[in-house]
PDB file of N, CA and C in Angstrom:
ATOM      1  N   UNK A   1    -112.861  62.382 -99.194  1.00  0.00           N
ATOM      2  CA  UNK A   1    -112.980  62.848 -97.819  1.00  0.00           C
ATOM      3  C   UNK A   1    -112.776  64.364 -97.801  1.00  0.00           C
ATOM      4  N   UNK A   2    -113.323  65.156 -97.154  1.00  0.00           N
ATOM      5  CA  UNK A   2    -113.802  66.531 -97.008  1.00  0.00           C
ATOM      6  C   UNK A   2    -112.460  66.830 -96.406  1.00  0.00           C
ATOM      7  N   UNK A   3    -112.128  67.813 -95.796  1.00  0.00           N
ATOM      8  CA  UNK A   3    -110.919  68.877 -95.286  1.00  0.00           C
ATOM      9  C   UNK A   3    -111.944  68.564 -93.540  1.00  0.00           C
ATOM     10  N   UNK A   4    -111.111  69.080 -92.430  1.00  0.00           N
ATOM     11  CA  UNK A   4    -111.715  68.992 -91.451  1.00  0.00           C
ATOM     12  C   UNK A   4    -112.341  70.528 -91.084  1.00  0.00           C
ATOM     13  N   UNK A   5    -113.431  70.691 -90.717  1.00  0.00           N
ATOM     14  CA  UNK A   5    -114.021  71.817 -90.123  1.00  0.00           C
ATOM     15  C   UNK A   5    -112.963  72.172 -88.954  1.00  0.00           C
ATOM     16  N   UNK A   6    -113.347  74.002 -88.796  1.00  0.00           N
ATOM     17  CA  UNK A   6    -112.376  74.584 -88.067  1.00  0.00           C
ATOM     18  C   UNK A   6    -112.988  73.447 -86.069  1.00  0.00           C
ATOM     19  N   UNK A   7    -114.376  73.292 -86.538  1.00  0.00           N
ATOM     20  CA  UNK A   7    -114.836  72.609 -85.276  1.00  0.00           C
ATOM     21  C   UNK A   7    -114.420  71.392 -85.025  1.00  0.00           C
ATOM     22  N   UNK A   8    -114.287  70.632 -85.772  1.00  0.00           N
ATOM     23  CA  UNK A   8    -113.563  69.166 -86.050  1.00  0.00           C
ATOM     24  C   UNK A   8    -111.858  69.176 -85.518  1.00  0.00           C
ATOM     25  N   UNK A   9    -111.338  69.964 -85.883  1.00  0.00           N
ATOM     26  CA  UNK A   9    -110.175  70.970 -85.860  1.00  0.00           C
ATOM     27  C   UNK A   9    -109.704  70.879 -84.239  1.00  0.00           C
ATOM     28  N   UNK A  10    -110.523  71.755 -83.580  1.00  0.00           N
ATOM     29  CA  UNK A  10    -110.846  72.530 -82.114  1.00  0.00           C
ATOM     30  C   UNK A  10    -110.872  71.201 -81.507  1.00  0.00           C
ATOM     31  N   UNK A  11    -111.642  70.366 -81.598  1.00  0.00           N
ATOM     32  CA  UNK A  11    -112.158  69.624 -80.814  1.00  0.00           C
ATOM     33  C   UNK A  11    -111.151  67.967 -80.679  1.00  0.00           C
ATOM     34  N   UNK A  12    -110.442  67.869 -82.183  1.00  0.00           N
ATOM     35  CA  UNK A  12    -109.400  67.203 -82.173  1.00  0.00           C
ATOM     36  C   UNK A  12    -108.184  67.553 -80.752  1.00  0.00           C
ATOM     37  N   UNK A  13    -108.223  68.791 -80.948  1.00  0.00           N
ATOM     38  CA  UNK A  13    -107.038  69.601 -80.216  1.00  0.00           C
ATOM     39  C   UNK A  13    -107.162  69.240 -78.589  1.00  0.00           C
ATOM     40  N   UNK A  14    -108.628  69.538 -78.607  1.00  0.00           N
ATOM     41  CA  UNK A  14    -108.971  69.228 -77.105  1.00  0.00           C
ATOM     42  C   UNK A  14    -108.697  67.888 -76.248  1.00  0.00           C
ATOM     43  N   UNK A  15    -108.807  67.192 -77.595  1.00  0.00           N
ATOM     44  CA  UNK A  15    -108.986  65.588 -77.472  1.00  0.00           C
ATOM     45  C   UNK A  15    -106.876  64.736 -77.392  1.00  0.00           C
ATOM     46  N   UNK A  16    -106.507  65.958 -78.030  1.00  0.00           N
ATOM     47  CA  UNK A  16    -104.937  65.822 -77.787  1.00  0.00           C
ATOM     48  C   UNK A  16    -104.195  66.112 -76.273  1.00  0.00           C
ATOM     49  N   UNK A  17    -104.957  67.521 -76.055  1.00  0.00           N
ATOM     50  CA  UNK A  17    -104.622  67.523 -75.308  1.00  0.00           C
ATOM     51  C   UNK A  17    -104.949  66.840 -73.455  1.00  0.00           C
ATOM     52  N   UNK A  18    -106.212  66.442 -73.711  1.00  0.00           N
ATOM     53  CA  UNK A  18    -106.496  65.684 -72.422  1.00  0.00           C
ATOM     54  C   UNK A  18    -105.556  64.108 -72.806  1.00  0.00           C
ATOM     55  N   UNK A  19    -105.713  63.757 -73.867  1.00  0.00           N
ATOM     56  CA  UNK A  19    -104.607  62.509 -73.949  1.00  0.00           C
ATOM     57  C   UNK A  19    -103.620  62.749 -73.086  1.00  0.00           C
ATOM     58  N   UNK A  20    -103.262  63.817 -73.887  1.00  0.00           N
ATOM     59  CA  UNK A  20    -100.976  64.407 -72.801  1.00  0.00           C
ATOM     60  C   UNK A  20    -101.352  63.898 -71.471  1.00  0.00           C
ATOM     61  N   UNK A  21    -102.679  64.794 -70.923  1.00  0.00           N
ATOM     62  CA  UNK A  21    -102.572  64.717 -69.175  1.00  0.00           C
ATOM     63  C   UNK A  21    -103.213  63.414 -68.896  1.00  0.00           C
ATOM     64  N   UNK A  22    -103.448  62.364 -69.470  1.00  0.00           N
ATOM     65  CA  UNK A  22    -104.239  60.897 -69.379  1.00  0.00           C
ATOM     66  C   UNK A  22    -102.250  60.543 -69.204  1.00  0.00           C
ATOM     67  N   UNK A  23    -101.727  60.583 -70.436  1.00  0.00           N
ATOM     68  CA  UNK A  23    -100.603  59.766 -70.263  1.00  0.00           C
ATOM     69  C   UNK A  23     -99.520  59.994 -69.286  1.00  0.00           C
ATOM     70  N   UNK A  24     -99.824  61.759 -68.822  1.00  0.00           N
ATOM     71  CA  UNK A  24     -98.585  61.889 -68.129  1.00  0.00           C
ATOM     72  C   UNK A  24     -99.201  61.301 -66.363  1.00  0.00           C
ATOM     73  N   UNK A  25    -100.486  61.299 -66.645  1.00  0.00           N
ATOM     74  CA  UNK A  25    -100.814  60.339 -64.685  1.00  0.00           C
ATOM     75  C   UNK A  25    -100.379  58.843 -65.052  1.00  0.00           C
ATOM     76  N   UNK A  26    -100.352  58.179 -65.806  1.00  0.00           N
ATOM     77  CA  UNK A  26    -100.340  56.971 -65.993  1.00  0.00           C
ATOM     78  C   UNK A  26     -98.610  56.578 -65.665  1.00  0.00           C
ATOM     79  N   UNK A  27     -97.937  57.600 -66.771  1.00  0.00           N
ATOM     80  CA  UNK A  27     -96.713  57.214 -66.544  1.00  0.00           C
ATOM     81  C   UNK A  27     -96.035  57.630 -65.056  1.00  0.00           C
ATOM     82  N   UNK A  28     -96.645  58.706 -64.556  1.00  0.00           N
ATOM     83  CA  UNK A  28     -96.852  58.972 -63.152  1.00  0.00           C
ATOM     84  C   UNK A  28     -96.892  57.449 -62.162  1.00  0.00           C
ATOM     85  N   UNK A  29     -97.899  56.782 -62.160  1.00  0.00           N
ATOM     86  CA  UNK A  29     -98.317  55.562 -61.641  1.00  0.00           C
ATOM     87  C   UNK A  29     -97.511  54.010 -61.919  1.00  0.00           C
ATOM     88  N   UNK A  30     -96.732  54.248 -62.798  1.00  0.00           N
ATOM     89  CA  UNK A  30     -96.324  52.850 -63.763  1.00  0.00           C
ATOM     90  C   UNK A  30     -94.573  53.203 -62.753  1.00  0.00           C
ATOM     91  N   UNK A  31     -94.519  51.875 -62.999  1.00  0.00           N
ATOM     92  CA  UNK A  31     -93.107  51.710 -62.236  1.00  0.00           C
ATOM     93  C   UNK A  31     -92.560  51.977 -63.544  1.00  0.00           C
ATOM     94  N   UNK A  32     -90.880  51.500 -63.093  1.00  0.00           N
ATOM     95  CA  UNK A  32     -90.094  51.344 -64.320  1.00  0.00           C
ATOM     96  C   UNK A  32     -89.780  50.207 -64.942  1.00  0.00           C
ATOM     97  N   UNK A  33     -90.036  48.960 -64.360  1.00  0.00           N
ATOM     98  CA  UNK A  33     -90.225  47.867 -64.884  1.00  0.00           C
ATOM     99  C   UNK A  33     -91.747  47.741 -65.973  1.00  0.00           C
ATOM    100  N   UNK A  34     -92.848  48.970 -65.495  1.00  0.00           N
ATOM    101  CA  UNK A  34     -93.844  48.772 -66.193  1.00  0.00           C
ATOM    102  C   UNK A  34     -93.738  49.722 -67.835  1.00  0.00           C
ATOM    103  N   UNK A  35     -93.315  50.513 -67.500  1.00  0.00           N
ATOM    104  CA  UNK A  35     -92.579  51.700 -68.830  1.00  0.00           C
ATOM    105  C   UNK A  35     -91.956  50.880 -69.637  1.00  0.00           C
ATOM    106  N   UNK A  36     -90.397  50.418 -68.991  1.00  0.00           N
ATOM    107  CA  UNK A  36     -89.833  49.441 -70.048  1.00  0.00           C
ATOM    108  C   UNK A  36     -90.642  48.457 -70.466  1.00  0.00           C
ATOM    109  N   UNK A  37     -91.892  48.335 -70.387  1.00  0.00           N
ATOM    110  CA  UNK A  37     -92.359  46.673 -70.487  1.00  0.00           C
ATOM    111  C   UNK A  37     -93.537  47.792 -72.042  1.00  0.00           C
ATOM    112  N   UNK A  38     -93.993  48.801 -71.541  1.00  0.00           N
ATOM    113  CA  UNK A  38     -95.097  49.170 -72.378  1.00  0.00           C
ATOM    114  C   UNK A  38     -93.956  49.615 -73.760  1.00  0.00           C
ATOM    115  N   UNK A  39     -92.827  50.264 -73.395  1.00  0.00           N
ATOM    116  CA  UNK A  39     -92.142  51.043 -74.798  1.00  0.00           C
ATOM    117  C   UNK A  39     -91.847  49.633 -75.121  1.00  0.00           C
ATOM    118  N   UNK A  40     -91.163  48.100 -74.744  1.00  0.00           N
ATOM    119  CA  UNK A  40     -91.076  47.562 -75.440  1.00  0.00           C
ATOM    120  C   UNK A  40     -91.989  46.694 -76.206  1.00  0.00           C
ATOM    121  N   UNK A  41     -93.762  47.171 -75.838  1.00  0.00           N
ATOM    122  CA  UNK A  41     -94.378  47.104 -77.116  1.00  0.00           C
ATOM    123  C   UNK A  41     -95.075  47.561 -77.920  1.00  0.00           C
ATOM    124  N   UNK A  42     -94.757  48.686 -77.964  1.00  0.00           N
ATOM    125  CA  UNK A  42     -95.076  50.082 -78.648  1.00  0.00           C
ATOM    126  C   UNK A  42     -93.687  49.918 -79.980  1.00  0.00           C
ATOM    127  N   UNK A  43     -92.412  49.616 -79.349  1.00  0.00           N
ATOM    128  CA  UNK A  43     -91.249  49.304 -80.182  1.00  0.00           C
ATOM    129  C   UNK A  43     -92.007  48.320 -80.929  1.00  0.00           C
ATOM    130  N   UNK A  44     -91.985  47.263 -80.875  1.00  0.00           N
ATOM    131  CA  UNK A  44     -92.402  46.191 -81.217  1.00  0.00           C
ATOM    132  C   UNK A  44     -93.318  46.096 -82.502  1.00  0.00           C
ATOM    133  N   UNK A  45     -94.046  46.834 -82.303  1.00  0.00           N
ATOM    134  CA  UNK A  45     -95.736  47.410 -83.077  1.00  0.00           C
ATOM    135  C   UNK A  45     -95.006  48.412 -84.321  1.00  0.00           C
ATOM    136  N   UNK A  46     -94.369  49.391 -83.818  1.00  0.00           N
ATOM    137  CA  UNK A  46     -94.006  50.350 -84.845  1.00  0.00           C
ATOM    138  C   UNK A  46     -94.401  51.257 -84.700  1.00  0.00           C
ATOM    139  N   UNK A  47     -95.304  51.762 -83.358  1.00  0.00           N
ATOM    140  CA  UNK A  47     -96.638  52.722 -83.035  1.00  0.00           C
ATOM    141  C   UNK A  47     -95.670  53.595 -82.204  1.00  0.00           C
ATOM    142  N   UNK A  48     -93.878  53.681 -81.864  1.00  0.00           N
ATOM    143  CA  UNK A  48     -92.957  54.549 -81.410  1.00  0.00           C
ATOM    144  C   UNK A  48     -92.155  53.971 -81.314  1.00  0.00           C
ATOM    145  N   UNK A  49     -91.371  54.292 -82.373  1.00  0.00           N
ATOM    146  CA  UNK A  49     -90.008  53.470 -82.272  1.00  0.00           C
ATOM    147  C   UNK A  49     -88.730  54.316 -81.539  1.00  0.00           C
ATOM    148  N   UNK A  50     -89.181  55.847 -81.522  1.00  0.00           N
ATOM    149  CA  UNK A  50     -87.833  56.367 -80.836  1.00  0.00           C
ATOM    150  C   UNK A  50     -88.383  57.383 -79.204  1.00  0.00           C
ATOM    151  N   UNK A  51     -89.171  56.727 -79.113  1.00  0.00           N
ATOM    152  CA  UNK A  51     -89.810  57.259 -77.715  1.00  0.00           C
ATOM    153  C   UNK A  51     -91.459  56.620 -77.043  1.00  0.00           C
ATOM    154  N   UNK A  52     -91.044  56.500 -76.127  1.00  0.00           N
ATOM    155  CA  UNK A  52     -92.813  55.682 -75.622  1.00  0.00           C
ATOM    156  C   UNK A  52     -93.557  56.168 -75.638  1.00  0.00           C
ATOM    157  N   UNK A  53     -93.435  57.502 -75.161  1.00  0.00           N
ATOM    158  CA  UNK A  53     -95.066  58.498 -75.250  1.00  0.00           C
ATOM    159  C   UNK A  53     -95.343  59.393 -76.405  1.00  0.00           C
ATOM    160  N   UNK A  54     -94.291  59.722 -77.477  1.00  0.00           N
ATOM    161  CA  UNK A  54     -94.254  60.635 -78.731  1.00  0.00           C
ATOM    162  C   UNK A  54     -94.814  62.160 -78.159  1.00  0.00           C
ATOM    163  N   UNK A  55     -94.213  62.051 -77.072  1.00  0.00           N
ATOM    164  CA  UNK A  55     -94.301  63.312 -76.472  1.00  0.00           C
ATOM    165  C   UNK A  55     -94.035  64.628 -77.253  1.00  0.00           C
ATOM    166  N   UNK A  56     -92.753  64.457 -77.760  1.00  0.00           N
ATOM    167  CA  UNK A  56     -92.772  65.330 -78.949  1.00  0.00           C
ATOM    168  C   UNK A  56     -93.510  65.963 -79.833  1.00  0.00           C
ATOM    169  N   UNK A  57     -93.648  64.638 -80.271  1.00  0.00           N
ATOM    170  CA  UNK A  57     -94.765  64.866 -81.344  1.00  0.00           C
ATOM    171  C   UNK A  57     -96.056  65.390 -81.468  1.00  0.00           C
ATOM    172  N   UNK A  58     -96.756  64.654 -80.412  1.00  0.00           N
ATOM    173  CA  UNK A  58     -97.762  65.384 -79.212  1.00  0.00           C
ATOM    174  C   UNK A  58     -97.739  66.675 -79.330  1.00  0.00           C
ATOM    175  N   UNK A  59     -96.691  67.130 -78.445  1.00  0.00           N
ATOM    176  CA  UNK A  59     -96.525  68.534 -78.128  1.00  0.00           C
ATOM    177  C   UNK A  59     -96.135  69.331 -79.312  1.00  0.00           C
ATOM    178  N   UNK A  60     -95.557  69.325 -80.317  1.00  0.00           N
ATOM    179  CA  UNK A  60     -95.744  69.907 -81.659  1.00  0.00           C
ATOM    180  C   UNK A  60     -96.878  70.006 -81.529  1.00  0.00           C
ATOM    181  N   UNK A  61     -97.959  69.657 -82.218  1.00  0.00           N
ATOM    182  CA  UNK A  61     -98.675  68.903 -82.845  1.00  0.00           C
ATOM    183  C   UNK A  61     -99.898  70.510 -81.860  1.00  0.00           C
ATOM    184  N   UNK A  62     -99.725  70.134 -80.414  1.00  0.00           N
ATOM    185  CA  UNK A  62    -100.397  71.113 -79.722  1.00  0.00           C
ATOM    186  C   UNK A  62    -100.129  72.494 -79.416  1.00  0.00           C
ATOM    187  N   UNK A  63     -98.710  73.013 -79.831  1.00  0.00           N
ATOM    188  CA  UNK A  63     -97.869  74.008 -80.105  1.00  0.00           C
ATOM    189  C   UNK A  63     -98.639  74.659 -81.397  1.00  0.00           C
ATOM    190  N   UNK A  64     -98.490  74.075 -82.598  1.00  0.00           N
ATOM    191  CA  UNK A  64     -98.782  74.176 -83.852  1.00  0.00           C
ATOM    192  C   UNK A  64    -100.250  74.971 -84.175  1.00  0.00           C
ATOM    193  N   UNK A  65    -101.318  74.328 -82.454  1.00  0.00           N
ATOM    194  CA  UNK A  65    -102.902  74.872 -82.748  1.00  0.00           C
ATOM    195  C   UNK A  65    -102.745  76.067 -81.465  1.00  0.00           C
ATOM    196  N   UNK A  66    -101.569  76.193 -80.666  1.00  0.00           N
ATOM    197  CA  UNK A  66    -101.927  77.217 -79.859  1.00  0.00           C
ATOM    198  C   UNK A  66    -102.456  76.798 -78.401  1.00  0.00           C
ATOM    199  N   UNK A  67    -102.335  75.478 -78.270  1.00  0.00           N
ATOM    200  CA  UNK A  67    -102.867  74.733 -77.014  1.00  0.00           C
ATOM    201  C   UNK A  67    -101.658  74.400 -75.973  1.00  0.00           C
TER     202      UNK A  67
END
């Protein structure tokens, strides 16, 4: 597998960052019975075991390209 183009790159980034603002209306909309219900199966899965949205990580991740 090749290295990613600086365009591949860019466009990943873009694609990160409309995620953030997809998840932050959702969690916007979701009660708290619905949050606890999604982190506990996200826990479950292994897909975030120390936070529901990996917001963090996320946001590194978009820090890191300047976004």
């Amino acid at each position: 597998m090749n290295p990613p183009t600086t365009k591949q790159l860019e466009a990943l980034v873009i694609e990160l960052g409309k995620a953030e603002l997809i998840i932050h209306a959702m969690l916007n909309a979701m009660t708290l019975e619905q949050k606890m219900l999604v982190a506990a199966q996200l826990e479950a899965s292994g897909v975030s075991p120390d936070g529901m949205t990996r917001a963090h990580e996320r946001r590194a991740v978009l820090a890191a390209f300047g976004a």
